[in-house]
N, C-alpha and C. Protein backbone atom coordinates (compact mmCIF):
# COMPACT_ATOMS: atom_id res chain seq x y z
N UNK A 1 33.42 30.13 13.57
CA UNK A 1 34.28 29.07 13.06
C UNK A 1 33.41 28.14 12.22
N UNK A 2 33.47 28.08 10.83
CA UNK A 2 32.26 27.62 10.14
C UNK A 2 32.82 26.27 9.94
N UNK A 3 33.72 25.53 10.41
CA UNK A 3 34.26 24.45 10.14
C UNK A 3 34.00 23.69 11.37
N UNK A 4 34.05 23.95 12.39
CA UNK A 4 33.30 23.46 13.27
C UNK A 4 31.86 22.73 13.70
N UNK A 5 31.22 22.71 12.97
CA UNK A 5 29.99 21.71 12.04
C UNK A 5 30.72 20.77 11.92
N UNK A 6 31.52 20.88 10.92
CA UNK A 6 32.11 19.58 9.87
C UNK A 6 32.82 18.99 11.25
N UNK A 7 33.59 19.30 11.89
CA UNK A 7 34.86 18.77 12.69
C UNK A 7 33.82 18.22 13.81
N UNK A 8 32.25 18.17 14.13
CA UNK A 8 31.64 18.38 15.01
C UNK A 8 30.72 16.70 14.71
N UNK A 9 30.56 16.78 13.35
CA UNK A 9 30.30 15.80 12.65
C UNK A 9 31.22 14.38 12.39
N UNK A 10 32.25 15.16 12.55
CA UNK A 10 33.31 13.95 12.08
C UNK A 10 33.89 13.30 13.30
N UNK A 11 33.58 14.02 14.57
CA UNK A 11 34.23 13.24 16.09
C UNK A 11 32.44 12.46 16.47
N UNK A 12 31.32 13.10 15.40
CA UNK A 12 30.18 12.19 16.63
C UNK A 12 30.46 10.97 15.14
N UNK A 13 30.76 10.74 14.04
CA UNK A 13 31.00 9.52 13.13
C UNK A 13 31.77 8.98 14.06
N UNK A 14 33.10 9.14 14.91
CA UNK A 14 34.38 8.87 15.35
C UNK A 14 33.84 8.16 16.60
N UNK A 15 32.99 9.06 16.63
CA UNK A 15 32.79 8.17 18.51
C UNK A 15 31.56 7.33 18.20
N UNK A 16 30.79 7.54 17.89
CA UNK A 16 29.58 6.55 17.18
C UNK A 16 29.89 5.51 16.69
N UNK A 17 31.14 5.39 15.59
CA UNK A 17 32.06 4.24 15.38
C UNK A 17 32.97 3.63 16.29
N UNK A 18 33.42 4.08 17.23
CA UNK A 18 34.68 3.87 18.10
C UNK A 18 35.67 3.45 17.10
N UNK A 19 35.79 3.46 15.96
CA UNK A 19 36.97 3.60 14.90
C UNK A 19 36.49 4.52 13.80
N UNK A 20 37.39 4.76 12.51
CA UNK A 20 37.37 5.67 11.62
C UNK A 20 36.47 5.08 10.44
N UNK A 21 35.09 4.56 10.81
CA UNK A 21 34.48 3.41 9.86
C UNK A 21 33.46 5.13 9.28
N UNK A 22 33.07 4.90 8.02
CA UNK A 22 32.28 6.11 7.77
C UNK A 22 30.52 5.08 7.28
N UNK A 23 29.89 6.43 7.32
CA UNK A 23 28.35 5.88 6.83
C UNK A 23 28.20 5.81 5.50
N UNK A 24 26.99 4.69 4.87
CA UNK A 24 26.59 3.94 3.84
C UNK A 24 27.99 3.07 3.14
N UNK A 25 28.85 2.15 4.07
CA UNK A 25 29.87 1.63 3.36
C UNK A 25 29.55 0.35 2.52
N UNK A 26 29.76 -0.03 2.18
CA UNK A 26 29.21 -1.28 0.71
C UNK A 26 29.78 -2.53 1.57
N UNK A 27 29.40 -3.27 2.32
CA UNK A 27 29.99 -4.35 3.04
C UNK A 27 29.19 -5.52 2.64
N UNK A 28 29.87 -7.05 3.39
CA UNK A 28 29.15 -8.13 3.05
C UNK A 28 28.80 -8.11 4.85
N UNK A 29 27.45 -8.16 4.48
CA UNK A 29 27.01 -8.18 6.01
C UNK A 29 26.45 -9.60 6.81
N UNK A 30 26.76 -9.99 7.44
CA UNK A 30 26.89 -11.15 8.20
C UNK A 30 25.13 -11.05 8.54
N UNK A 31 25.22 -12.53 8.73
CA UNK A 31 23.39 -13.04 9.56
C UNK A 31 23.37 -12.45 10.66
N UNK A 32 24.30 -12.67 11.69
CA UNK A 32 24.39 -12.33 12.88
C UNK A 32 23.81 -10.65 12.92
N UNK A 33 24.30 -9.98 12.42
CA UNK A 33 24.32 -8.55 12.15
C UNK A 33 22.54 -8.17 11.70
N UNK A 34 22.61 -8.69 10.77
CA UNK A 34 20.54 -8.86 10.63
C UNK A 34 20.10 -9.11 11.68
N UNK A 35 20.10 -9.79 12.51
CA UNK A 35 19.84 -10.08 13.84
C UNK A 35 19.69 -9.47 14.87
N UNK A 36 20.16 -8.40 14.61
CA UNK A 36 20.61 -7.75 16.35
C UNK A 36 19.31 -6.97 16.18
N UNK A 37 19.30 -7.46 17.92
CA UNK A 37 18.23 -6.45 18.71
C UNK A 37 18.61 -5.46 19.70
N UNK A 38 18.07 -4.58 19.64
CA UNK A 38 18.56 -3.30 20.22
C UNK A 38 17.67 -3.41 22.02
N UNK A 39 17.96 -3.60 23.04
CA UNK A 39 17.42 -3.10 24.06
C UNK A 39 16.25 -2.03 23.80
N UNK A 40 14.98 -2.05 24.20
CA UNK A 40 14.19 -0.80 24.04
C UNK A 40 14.64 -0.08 25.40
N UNK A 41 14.61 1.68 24.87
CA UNK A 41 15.23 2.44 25.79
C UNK A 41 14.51 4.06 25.23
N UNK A 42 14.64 5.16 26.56
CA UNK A 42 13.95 5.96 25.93
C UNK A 42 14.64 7.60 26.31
N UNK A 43 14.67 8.23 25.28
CA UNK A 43 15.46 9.14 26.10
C UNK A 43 14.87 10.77 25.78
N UNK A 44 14.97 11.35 26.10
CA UNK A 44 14.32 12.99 25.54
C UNK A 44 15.64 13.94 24.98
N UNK A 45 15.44 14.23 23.83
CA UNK A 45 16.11 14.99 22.73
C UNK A 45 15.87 16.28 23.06
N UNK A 46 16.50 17.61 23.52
CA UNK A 46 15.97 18.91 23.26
C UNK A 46 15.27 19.40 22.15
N UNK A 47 14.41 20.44 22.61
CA UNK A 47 13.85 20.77 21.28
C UNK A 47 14.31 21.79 20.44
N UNK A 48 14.26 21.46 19.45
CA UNK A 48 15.28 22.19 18.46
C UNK A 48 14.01 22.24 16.90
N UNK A 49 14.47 22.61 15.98
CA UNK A 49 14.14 23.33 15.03
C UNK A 49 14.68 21.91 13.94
N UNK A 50 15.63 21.43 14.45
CA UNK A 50 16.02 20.25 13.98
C UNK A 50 15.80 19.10 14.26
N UNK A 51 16.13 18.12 13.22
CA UNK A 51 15.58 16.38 13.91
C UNK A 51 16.23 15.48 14.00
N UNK A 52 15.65 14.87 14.87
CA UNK A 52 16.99 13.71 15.17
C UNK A 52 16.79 12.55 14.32
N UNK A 53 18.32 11.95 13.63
CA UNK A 53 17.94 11.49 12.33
C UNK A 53 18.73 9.98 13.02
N UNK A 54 17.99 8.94 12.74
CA UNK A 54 18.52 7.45 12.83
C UNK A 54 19.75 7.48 11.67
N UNK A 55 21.05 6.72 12.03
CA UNK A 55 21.85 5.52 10.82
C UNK A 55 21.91 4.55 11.36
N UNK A 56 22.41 4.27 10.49
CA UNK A 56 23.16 2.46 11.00
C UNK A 56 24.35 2.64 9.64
N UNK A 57 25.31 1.73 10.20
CA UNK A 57 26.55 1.16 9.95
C UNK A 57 26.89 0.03 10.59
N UNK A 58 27.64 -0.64 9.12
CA UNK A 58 28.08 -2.03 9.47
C UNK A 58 29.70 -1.20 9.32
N UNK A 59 30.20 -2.06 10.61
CA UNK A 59 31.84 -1.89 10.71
C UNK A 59 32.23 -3.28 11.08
N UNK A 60 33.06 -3.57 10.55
CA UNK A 60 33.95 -5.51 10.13
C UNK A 60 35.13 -5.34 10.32
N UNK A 61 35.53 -6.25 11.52
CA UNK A 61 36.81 -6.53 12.19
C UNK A 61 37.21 -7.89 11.45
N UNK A 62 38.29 -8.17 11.34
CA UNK A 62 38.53 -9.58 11.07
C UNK A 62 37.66 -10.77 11.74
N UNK A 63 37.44 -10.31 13.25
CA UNK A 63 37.19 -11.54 14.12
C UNK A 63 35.66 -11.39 14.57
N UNK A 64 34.78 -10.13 13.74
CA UNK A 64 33.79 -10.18 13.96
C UNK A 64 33.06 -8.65 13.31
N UNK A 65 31.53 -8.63 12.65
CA UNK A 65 31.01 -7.44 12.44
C UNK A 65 30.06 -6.64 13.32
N UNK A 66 29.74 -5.25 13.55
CA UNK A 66 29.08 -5.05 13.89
C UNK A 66 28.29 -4.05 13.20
N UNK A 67 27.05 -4.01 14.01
CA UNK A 67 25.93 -3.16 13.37
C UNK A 67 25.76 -1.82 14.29
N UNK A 68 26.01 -0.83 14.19
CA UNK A 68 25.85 0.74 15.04
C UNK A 68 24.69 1.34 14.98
N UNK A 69 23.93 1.38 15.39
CA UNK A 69 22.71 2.25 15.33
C UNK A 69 22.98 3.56 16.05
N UNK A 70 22.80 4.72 15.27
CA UNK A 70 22.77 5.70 16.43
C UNK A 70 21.49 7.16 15.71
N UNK A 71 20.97 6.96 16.72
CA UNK A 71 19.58 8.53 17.05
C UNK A 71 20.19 9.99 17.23
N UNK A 72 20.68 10.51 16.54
CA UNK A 72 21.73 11.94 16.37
C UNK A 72 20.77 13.01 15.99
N UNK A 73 20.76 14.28 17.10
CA UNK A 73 20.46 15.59 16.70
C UNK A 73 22.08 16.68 16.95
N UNK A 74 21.57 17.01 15.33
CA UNK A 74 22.57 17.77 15.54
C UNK A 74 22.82 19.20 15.10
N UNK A 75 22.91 20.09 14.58
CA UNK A 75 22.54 21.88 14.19
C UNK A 75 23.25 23.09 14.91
N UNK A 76 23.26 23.93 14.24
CA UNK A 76 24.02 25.46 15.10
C UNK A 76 23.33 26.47 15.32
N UNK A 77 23.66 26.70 16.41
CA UNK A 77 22.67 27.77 16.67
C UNK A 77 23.89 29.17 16.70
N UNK A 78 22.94 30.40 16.79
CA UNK A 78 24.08 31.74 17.00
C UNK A 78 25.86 31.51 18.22
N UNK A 79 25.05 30.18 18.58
CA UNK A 79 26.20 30.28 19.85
C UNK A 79 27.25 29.25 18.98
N UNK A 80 26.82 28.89 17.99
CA UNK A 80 27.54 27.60 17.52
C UNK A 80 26.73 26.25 17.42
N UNK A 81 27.68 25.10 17.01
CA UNK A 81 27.45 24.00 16.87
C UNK A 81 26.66 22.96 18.09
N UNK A 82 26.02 22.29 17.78
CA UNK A 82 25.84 21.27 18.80
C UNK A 82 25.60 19.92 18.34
N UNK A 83 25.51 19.20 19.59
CA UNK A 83 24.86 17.84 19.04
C UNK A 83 24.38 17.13 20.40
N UNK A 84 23.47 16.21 20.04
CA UNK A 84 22.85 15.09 21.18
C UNK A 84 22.61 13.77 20.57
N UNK A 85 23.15 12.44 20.91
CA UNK A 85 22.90 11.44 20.29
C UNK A 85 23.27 10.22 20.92
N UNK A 86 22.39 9.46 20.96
CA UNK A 86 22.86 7.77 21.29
C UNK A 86 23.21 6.69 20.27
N UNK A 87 23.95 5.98 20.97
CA UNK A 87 24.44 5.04 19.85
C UNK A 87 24.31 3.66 20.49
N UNK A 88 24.16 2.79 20.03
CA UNK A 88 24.16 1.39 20.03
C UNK A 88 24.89 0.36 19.23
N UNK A 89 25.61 -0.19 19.49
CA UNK A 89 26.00 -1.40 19.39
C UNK A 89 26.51 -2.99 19.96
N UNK A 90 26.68 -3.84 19.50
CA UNK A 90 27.13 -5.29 20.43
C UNK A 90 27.72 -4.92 21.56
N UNK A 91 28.44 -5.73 22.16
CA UNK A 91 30.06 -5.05 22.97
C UNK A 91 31.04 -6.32 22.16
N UNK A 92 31.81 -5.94 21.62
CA UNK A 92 33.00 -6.56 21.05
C UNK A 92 33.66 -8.07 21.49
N UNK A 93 33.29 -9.13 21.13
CA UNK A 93 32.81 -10.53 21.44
C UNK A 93 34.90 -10.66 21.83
N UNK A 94 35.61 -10.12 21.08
CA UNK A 94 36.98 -10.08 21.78
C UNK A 94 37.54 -9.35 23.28
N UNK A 95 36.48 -8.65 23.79
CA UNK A 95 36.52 -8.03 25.04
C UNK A 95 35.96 -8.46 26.02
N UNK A 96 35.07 -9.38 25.61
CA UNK A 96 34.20 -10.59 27.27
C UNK A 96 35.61 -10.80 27.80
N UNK A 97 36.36 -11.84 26.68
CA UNK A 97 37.29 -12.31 27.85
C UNK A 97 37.98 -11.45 28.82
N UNK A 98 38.51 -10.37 27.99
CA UNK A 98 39.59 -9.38 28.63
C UNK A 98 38.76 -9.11 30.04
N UNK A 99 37.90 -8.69 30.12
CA UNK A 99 37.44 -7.90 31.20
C UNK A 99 36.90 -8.91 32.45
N UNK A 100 36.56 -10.31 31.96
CA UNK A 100 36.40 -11.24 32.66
C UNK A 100 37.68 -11.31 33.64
N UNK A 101 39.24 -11.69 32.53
CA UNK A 101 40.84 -11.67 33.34
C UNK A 101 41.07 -10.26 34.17
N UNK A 102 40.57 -8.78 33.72
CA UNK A 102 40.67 -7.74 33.97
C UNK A 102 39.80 -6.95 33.75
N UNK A 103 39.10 -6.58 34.85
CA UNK A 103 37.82 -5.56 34.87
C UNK A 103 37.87 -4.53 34.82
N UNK A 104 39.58 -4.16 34.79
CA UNK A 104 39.64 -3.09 34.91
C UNK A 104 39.55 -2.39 33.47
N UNK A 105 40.01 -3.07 32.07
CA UNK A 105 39.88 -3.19 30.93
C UNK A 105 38.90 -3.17 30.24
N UNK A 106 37.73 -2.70 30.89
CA UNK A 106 36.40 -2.26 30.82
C UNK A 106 36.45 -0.69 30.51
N UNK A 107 36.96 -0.22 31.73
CA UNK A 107 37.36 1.64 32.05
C UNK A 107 38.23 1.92 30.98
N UNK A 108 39.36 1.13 30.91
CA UNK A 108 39.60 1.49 29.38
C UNK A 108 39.41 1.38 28.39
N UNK A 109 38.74 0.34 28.15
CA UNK A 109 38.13 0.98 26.63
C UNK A 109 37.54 2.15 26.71
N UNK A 110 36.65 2.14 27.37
CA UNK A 110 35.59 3.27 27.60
C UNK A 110 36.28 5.03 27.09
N UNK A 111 37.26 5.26 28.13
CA UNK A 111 38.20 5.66 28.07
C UNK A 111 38.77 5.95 26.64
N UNK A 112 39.32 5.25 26.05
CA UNK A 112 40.14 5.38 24.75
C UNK A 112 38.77 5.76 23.93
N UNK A 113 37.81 5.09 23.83
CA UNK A 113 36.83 5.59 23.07
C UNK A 113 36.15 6.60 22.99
N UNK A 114 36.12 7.08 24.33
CA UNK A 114 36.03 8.86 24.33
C UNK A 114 37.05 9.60 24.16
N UNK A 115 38.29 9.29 24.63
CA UNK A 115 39.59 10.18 24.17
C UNK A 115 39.40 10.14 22.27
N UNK A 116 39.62 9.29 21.93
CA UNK A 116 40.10 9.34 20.93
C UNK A 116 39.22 10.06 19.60
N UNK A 117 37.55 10.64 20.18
CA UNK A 117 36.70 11.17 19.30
C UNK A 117 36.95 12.48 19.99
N UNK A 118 36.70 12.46 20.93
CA UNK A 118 37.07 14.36 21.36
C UNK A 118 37.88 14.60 20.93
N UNK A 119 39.21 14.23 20.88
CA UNK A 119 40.55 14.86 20.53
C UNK A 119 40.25 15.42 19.16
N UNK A 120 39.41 14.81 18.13
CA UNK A 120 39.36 15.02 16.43
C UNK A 120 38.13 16.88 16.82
N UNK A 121 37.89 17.49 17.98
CA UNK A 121 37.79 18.71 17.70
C UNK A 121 38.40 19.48 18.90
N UNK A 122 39.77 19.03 19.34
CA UNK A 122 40.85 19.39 20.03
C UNK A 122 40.23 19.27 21.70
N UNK A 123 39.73 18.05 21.75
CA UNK A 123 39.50 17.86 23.37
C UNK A 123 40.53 18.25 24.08
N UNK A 124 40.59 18.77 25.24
CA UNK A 124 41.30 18.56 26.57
C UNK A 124 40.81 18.55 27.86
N UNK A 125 41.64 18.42 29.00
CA UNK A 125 41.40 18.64 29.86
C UNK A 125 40.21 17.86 30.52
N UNK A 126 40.44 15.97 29.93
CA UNK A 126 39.40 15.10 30.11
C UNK A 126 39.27 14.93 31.81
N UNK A 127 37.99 14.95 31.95
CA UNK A 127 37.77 14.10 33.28
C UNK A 127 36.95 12.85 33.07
N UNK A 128 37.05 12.28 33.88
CA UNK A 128 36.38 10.51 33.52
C UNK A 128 35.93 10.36 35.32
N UNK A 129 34.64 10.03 35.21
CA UNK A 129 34.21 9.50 36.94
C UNK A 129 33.61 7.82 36.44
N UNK A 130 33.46 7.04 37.12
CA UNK A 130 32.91 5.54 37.06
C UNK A 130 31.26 5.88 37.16
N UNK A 131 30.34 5.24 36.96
CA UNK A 131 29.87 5.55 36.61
C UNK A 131 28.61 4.16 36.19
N UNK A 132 27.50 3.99 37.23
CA UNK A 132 26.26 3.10 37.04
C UNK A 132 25.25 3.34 37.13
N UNK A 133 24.48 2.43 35.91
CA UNK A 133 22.98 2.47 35.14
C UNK A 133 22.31 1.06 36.28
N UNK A 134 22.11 1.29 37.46
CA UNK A 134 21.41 0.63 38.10
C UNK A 134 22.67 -0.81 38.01
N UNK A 135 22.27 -1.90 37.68
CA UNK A 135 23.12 -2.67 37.72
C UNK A 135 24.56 -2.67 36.62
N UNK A 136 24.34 -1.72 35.82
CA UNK A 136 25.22 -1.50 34.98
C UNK A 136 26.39 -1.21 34.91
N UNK A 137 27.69 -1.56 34.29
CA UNK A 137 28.65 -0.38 34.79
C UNK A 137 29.02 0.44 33.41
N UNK A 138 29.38 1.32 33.93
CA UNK A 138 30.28 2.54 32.68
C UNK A 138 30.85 3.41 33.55
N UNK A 139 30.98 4.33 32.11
CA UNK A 139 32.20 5.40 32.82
C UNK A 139 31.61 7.42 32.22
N UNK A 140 31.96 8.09 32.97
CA UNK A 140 31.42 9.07 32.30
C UNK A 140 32.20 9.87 32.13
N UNK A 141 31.88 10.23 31.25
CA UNK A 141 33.36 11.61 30.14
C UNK A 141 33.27 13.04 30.13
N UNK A 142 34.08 13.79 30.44
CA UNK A 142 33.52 15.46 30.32
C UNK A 142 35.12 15.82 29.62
N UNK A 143 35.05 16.69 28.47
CA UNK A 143 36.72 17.35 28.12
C UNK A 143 35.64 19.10 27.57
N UNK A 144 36.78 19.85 27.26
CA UNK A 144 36.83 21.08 26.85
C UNK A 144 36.85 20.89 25.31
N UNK A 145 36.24 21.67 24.77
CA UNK A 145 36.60 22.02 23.10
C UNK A 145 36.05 23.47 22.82
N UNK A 146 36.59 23.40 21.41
CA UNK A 146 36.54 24.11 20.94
C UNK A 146 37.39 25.86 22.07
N UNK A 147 38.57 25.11 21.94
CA UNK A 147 39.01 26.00 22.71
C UNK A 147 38.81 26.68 24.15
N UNK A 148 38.28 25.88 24.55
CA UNK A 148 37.72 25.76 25.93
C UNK A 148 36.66 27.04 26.18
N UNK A 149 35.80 27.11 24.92
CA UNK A 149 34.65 27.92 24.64
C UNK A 149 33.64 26.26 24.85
N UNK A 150 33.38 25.56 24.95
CA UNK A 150 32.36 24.08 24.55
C UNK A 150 32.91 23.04 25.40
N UNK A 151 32.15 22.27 25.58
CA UNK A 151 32.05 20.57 26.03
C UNK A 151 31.90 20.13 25.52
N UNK A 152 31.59 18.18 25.72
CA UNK A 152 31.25 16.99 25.57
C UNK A 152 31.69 16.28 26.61
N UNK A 153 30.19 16.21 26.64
CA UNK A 153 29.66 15.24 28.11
C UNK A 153 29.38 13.70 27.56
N UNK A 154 30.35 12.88 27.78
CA UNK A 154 29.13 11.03 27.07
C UNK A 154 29.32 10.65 28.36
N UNK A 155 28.58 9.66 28.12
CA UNK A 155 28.28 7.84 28.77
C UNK A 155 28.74 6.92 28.04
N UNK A 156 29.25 6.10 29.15
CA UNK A 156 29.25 4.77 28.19
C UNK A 156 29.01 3.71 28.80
N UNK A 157 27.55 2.96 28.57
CA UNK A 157 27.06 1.72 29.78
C UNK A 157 27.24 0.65 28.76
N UNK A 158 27.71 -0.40 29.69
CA UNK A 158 27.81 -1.52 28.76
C UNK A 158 26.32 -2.31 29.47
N UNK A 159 25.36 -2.76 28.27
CA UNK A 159 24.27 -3.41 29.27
C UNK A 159 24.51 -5.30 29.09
N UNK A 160 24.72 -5.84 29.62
CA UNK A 160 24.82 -7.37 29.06
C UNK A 160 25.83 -7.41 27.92
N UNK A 161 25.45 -7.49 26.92
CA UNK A 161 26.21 -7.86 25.44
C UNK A 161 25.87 -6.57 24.55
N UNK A 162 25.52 -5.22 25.26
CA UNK A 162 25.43 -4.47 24.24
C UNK A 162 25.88 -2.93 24.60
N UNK A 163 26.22 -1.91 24.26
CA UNK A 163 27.05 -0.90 24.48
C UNK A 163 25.93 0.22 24.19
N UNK A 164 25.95 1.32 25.42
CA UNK A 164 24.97 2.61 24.58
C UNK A 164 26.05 3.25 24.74
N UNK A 165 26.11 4.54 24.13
CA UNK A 165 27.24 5.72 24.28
C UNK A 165 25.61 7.00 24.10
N UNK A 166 25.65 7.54 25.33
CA UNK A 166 24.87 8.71 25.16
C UNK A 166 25.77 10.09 25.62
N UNK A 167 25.08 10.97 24.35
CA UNK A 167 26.92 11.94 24.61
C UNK A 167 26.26 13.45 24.22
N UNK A 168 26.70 14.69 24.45
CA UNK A 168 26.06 15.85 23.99
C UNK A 168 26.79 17.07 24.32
N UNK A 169 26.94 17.85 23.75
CA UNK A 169 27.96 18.93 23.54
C UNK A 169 27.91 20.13 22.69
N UNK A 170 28.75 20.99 22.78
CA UNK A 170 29.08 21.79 21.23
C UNK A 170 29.64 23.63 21.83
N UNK A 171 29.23 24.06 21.15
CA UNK A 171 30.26 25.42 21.66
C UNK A 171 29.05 26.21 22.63
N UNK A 172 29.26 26.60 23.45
CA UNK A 172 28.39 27.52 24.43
C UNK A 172 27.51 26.78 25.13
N UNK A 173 27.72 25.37 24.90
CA UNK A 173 25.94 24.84 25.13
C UNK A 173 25.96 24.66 26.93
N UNK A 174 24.61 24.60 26.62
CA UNK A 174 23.89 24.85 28.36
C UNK A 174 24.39 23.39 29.15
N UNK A 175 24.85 23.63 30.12
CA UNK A 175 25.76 21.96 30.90
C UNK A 175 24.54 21.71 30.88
N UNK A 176 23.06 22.50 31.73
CA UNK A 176 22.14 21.61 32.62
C UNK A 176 21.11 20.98 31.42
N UNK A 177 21.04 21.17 30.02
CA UNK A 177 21.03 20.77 29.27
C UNK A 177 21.52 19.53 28.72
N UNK A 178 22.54 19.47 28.83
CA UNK A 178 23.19 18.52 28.39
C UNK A 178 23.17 17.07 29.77
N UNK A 179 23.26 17.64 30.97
CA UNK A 179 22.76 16.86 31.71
C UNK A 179 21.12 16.32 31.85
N UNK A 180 20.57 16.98 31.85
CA UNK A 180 18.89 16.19 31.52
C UNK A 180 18.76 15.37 30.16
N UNK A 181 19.54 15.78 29.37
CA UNK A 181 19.38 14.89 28.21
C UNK A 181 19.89 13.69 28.40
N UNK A 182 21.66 13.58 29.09
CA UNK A 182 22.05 11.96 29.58
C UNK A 182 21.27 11.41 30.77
N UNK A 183 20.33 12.23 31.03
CA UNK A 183 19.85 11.89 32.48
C UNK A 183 18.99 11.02 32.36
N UNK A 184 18.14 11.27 31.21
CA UNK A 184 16.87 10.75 30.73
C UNK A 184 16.98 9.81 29.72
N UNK A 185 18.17 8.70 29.51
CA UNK A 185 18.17 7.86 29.35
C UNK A 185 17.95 6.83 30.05
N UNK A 186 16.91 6.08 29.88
CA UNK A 186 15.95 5.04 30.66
C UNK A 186 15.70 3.56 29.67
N UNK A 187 16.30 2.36 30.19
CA UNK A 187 15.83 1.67 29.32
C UNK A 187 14.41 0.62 29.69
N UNK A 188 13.94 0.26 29.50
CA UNK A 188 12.03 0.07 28.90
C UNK A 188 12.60 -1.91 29.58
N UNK A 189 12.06 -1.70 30.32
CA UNK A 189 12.30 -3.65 30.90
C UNK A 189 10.40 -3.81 31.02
């Protein structure tokens, strides 16, 4: 399925964004946004033949911008497509409150933000467990693709004021693989 790259590419933009924002967009970028510091954190990439390539994107809400950083390996092998990648950004200065009134409104975002990038290479059959980084909370994601030949496994920890999404998948790929890679996200205090 040689389109499966592309469709593979376009749900880790989707979920890397948590909206339909694409890379190198021409924006007016806020101070705040120059600003941001990323938590140091460290994680181990499989080894591959390929490299894991940094972006960043600015994505602008009315009520606020943010800056995305995300560390993406991604390539096909005979079995197919894959990918491994973390992402970073703020946590959405309109969602303190919510989750302050309702904590439970935490799990969903989380939630919608993994539904809604799997589905773009026909996710199903999501499971979601809760899910903590030592004092942290998140939630963790597993669905079927690619015809229930593939996975995608993410995370999603919110740390203080800032969001990682560590996520990895693709057609045939090795689970215990894909688990040592979210496993070995560690952040550097």
């Amino acid at each position: 399925m040689k389109h499966g790259i592309g469709a593979l590419r376009t749900a880790t933009i989707l979920v890397v964004l948590l909206t339909s924002c694409s890379k190198g967009q021409d924006r007016k970028i806020d101070k705040e946004i120059n600003a941001v510091t990323i938590p140091e954190f460290e994680i181990e990439f499989p080894k591959t033949n390929f490299k894991v390539e940094k972006t960043e994107a600015h994505h602008s809400e009315p009520t606020e911008s943010l800056l995305i950083t995300n560390w993406i390996l991604q390539g096909e092998t005979e079995d197919g497509p894959f990918m491994y990648y973390v992402t970073h950004h703020k946590f959405p200065m309109t969602m303190h409150a919510e989750i302050i009134k309702n904590p439970k409104s935490l799990t969903d975002f989380f939630e919608s933000a993994m539904t809604s990038s799997a589905t773009q290479l026909g996710g199903e059959n999501f499971r979601f467990t809760n899910y903590t980084y030592g004092k942290y909370r998140g939630l963790e994601g597993i669905c079927d693709v690619f015809n229930k030949n593939g996975i995608i496994k993410s995370r999603m920890i919110k740390v203080d004021n800032d969001v990682f999404v560590i996520c990895a998948g693709g057609r045939k790929v090795n689970i215990d693989t894909v688990d040592a890679f979210l496993n070995s996200f560690a952040l550097k205090k």
